[in-house]
C-alpha atoms as a PDB file:
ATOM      1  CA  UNK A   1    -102.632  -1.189 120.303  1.00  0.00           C
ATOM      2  CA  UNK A   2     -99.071   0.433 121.244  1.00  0.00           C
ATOM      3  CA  UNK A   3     -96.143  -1.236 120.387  1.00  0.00           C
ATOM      4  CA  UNK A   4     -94.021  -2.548 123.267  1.00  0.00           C
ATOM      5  CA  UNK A   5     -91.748  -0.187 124.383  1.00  0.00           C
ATOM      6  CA  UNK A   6     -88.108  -0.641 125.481  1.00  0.00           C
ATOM      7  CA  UNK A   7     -85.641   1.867 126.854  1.00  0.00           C
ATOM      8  CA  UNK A   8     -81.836   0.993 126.275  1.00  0.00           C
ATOM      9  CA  UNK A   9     -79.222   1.915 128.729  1.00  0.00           C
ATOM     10  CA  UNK A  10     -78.246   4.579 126.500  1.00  0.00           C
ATOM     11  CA  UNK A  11     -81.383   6.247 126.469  1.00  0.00           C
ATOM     12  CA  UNK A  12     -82.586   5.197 123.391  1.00  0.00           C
ATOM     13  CA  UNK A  13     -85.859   3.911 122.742  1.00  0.00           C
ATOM     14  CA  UNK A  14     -87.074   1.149 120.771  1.00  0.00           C
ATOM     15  CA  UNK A  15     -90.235  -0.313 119.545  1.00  0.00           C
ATOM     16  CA  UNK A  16     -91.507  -3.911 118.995  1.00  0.00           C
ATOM     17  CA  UNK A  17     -94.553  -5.128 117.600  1.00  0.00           C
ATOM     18  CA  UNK A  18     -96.270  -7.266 119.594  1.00  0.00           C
ATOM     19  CA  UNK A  19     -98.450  -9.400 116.409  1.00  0.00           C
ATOM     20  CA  UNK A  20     -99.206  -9.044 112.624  1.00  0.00           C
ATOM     21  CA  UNK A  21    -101.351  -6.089 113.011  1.00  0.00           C
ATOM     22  CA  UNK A  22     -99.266  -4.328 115.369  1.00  0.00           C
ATOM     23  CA  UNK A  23     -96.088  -4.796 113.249  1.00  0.00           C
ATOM     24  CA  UNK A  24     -97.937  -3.508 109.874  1.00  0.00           C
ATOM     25  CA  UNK A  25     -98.999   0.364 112.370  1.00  0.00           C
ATOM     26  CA  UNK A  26     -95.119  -0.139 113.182  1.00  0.00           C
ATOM     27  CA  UNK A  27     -93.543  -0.124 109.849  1.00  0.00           C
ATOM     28  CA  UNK A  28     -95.966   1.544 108.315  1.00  0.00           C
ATOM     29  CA  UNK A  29     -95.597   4.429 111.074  1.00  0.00           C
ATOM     30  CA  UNK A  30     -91.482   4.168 109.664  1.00  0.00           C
ATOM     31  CA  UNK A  31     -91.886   3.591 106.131  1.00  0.00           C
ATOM     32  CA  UNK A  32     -89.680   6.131 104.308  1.00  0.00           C
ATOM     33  CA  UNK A  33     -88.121   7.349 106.990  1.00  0.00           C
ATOM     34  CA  UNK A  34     -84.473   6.534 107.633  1.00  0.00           C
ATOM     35  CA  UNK A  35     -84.715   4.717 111.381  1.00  0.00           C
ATOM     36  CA  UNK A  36     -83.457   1.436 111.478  1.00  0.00           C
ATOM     37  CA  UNK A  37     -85.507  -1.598 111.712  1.00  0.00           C
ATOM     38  CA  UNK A  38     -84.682  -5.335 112.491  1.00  0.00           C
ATOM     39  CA  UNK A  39     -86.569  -8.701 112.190  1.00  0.00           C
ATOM     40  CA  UNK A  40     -85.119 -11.955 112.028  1.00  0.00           C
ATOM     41  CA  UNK A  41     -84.402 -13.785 108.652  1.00  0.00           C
ATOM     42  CA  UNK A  42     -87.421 -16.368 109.753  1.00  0.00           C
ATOM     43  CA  UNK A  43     -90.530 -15.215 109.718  1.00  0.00           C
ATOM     44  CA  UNK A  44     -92.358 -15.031 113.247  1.00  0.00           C
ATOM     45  CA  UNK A  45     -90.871 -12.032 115.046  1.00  0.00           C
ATOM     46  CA  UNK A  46     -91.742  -8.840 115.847  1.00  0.00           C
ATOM     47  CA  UNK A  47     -90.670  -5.555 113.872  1.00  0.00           C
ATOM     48  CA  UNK A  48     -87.887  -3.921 115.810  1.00  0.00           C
ATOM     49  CA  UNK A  49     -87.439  -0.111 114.917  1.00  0.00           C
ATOM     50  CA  UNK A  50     -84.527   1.762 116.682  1.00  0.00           C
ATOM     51  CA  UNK A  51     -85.906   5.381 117.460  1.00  0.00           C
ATOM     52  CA  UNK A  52     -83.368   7.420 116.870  1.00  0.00           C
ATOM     53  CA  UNK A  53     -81.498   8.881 113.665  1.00  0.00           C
ATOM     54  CA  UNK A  54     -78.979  11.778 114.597  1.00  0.00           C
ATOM     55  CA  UNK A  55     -76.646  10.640 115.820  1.00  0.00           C
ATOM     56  CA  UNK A  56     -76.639   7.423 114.256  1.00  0.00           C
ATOM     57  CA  UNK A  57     -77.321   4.532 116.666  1.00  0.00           C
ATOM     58  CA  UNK A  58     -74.240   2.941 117.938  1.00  0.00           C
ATOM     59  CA  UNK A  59     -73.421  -0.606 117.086  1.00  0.00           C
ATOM     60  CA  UNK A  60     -73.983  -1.434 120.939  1.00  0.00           C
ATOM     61  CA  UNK A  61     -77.234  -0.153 120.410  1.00  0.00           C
ATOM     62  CA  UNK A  62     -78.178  -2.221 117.124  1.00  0.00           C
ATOM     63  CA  UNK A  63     -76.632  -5.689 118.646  1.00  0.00           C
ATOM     64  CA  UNK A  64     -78.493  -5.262 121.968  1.00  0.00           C
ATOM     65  CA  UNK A  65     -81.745  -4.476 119.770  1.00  0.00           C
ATOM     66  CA  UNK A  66     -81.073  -7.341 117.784  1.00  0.00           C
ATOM     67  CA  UNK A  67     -80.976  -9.335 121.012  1.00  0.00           C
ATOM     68  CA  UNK A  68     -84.120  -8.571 122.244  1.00  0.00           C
ATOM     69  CA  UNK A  69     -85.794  -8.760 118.720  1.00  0.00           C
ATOM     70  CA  UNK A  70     -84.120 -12.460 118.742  1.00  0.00           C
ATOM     71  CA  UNK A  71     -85.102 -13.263 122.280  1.00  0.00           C
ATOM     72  CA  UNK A  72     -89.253 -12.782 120.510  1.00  0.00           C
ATOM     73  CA  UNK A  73     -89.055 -14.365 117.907  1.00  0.00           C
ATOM     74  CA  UNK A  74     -90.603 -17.905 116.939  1.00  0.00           C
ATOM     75  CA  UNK A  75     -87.274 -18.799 115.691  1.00  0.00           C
ATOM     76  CA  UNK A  76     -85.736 -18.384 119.572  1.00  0.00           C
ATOM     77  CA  UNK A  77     -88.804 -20.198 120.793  1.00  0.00           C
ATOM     78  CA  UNK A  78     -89.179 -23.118 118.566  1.00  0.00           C
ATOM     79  CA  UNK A  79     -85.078 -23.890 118.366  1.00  0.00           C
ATOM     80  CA  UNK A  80     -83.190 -22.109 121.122  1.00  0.00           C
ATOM     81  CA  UNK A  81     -80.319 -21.501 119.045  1.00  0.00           C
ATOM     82  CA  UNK A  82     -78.699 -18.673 117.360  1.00  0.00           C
ATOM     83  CA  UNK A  83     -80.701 -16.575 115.447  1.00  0.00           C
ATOM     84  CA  UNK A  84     -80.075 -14.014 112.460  1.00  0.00           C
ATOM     85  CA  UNK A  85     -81.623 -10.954 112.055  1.00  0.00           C
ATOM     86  CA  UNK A  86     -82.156  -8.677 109.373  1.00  0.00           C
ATOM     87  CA  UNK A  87     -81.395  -4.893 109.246  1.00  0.00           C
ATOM     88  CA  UNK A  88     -82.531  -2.643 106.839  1.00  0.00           C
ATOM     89  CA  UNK A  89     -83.928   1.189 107.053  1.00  0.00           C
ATOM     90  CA  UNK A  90     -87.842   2.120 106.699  1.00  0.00           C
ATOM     91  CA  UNK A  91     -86.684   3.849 103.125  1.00  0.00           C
ATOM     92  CA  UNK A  92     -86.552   0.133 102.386  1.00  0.00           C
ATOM     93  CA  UNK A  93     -89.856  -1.253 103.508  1.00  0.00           C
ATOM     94  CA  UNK A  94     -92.959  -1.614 101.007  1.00  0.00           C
ATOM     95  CA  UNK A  95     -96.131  -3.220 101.027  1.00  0.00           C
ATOM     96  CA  UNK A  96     -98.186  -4.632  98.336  1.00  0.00           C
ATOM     97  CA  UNK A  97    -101.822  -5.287  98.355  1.00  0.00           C
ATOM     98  CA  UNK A  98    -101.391  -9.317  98.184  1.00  0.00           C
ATOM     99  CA  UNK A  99     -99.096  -9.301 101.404  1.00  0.00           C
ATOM    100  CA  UNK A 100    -100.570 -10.834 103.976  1.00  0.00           C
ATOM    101  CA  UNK A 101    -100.771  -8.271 107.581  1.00  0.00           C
ATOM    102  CA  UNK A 102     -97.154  -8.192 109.629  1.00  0.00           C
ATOM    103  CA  UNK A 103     -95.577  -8.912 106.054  1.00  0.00           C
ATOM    104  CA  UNK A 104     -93.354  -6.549 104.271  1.00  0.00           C
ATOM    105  CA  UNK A 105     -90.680  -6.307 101.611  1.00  0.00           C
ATOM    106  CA  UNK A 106     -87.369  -5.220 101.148  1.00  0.00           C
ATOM    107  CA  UNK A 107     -86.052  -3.458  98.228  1.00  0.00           C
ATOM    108  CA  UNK A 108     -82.315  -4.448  98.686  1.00  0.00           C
ATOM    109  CA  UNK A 109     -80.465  -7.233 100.528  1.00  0.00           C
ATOM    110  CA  UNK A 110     -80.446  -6.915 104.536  1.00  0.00           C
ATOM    111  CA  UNK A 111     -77.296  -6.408 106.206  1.00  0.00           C
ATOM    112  CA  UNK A 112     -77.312  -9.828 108.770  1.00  0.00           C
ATOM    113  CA  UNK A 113     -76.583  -9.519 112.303  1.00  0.00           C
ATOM    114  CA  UNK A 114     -75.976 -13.013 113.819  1.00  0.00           C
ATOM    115  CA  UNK A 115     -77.420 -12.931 117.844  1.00  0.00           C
ATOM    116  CA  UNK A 116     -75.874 -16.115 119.388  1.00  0.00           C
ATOM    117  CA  UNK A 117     -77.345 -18.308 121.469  1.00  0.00           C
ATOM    118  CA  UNK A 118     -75.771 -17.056 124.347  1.00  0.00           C
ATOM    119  CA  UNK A 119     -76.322 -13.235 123.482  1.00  0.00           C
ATOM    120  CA  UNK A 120     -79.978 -14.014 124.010  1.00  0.00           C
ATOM    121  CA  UNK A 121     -79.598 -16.343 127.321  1.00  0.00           C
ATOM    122  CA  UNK A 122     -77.601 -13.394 129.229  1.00  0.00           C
ATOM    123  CA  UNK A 123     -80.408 -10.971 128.007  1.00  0.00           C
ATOM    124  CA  UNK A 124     -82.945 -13.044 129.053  1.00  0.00           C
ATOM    125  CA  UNK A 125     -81.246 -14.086 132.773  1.00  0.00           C
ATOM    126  CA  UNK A 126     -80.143 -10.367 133.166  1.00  0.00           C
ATOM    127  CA  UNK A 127     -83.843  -9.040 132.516  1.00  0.00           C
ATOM    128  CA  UNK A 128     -85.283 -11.489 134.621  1.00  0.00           C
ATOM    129  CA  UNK A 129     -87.445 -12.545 131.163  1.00  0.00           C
ATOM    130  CA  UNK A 130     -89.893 -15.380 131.805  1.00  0.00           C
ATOM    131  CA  UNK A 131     -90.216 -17.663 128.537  1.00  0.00           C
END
């Protein structure tokens, strides 16, 4: 199964898991590698990795990733509030035998990107998203 897809309006692409399984071929496809990934702080979302590393992606491009990585999550769903995600770099990602599928670990602390409430709204009105 292919990860979802998304194009931002800078060109660059993303990619979201769309359930356990499809977030472990995500990560695992970026593991060691230096693309940036996000997932929110609760557990329930899908694996967002940014596809691009030279240049850097812009801090536009991480918040509006965020965004829609906060707009799919369980978190968004269940409370409709703000939401943090975590960012961190597939050099950072590992997997142990005992994790459970769509889990992985972090070998340092996340940097936290805080998507407000009404971040995710205007996303979701603008995009014509149906929750």
């Amino acid at each position: 199964m292919k990860p979802r897809e998304y194009i931002l309006d800078s060109g660059t692409k993303i990619f979201l898991g769309k359930n356990s399984e499809n977030n472990d071929e995500l990560v695992k496809s970026y593991c060691g590698k230096p693309n940036l990934i996000l997932h929110t702080a609760e557990p329930g979302s899908p694996f967002c990795v940014i596809d691009k590393i030279k240049p850097k992606p812009t801090k536009q491009e991480i918040k509006i990733s965020a965004i829609i990585c906060a707009s799919k999550s369980q978190d968004w769903r269940d409370n409709k509030g703000d939401v943090k995600v975590h960012q961190f770099t597939g050099k950072e990602v590992y997997k142990k035998k005992f994790m459970k599928s769509g889990t992985w670990g972090i070998n340092k602390k996340p940097k936290i990107i805080k998507v407000k409430k009404k971040e995710i709204e205007e996303y979701i009105e603008k995009n014509k998203i149906k929750e």
